[in-house]
Protein backbone atom coordinates (compact mmCIF):
# COMPACT_ATOMS: atom_id res chain seq x y z
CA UNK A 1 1.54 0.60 -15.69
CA UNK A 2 0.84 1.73 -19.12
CA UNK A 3 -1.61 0.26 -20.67
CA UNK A 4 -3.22 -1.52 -18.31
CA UNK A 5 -7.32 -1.89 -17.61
CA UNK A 6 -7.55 -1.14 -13.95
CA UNK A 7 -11.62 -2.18 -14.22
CA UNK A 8 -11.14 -4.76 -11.73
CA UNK A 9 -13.80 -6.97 -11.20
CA UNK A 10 -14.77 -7.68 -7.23
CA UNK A 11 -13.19 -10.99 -7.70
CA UNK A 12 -9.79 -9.99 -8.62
CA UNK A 13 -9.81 -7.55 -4.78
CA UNK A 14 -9.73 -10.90 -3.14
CA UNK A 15 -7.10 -10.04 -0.28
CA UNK A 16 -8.79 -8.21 2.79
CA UNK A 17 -5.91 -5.45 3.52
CA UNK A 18 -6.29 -3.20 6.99
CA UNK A 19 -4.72 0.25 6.54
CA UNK A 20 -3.17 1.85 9.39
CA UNK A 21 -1.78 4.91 10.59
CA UNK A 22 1.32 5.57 12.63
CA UNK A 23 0.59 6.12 16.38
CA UNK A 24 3.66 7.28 18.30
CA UNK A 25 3.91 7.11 22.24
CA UNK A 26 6.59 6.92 24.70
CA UNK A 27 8.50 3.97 26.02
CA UNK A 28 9.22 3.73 29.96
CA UNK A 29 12.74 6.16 29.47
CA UNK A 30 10.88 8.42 27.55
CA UNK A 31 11.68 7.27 24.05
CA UNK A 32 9.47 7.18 20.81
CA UNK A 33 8.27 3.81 19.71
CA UNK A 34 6.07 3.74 16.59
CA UNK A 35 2.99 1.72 16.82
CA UNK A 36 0.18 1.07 14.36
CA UNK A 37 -3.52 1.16 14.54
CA UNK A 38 -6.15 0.65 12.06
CA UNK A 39 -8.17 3.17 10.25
CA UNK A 40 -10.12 0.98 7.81
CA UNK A 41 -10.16 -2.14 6.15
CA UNK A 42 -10.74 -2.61 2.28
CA UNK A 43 -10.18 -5.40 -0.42
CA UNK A 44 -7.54 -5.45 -2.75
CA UNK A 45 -5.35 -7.06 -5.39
CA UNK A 46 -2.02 -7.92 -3.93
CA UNK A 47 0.63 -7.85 -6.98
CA UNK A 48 4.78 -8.20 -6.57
CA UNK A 49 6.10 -6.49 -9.03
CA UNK A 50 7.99 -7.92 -12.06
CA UNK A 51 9.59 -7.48 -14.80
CA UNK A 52 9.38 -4.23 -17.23
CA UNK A 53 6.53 -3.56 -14.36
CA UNK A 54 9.12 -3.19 -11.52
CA UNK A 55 12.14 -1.30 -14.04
CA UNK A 56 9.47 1.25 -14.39
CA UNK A 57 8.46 1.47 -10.47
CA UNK A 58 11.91 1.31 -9.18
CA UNK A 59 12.40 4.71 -10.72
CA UNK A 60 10.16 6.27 -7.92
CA UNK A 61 11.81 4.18 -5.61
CA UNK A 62 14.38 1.57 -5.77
CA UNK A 63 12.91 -0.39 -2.85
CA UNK A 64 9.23 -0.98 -4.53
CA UNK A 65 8.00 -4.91 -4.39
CA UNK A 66 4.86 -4.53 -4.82
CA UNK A 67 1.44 -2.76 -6.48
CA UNK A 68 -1.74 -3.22 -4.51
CA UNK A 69 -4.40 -2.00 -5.93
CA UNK A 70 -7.81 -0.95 -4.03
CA UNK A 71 -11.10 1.09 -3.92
CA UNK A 72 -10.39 4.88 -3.22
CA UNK A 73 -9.30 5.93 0.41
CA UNK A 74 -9.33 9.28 1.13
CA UNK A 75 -6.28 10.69 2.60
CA UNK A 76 -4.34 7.96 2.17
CA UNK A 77 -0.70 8.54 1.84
CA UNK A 78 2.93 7.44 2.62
CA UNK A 79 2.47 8.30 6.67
CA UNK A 80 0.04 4.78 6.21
CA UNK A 81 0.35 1.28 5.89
CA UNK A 82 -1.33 -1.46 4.32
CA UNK A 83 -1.33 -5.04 6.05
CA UNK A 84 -2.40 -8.74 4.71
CA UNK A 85 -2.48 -11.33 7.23
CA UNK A 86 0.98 -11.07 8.50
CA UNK A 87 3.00 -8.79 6.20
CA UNK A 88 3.16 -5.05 6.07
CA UNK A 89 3.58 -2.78 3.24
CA UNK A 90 5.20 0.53 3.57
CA UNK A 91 3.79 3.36 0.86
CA UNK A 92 5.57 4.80 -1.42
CA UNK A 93 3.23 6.42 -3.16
CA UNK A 94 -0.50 6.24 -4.16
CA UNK A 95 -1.88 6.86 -7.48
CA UNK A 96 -5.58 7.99 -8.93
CA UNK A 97 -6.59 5.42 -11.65
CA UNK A 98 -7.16 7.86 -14.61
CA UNK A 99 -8.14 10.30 -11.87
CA UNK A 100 -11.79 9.06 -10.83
CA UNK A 101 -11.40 8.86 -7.53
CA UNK A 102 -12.41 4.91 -8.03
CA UNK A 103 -9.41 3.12 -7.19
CA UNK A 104 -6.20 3.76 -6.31
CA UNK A 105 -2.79 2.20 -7.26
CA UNK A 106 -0.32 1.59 -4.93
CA UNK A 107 3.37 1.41 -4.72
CA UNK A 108 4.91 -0.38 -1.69
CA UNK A 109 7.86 -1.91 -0.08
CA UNK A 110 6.74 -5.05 2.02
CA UNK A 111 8.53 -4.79 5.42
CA UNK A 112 10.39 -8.14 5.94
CA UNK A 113 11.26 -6.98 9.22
CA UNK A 114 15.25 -6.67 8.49
């Protein structure tokens, strides 16, 4: 968000956040059933979105919950995933902080399963 200070210090990437990449295979009928498997792990600051916050994020995508923010991964995109304990984050999309290739802010829906 504007204005913001995305120096984090370590303490504030407290949550331990596995990112994972879509893994297709094939039922027993032949169908496609989308699995997940884990590429790397990293820490991160877990945020739902509020306010002026999530006006300003809803107008990439009407769906976005949350920003998670997190050391640079390279590559990562919206064909990933990030996961906390039990809840999943879909990507929306990932940002450069001021283009540094430090850390990256992320845009998310979390996946309540409905």
């Amino acid at each position: 968000m504007p204005g913001r200070d995305y120096r984090l210090p370590a303490g504030k990437l407290r949550h331990r956040v596995e990112i994972q990449s879509s893994t297709p295979s094939r039922d027993a009928i032949g169908g496609v059933i989308q699995g997940w498997s884990t590429t790397a792990t990293r820490w991160a600051e877990i945020r739902p979105l509020s306010g002026r916050e999530l006006v300003v994020a809803q107008q990439i995508d009407s769906r976005v919950t949350h920003e998670i923010v997190l050391r640079n991964v390279d590559g990562l995109n919206s064909n990933h995933r990030l996961t906390h304990e039990s809840r999943a984050f879909n990507i929306i999309v990932v940002r450069d902080i001021d283009e540094r290739d430090k850390l990256q802010r992320v845009l998310c829906i979390e996946d309540t399963g409905e």
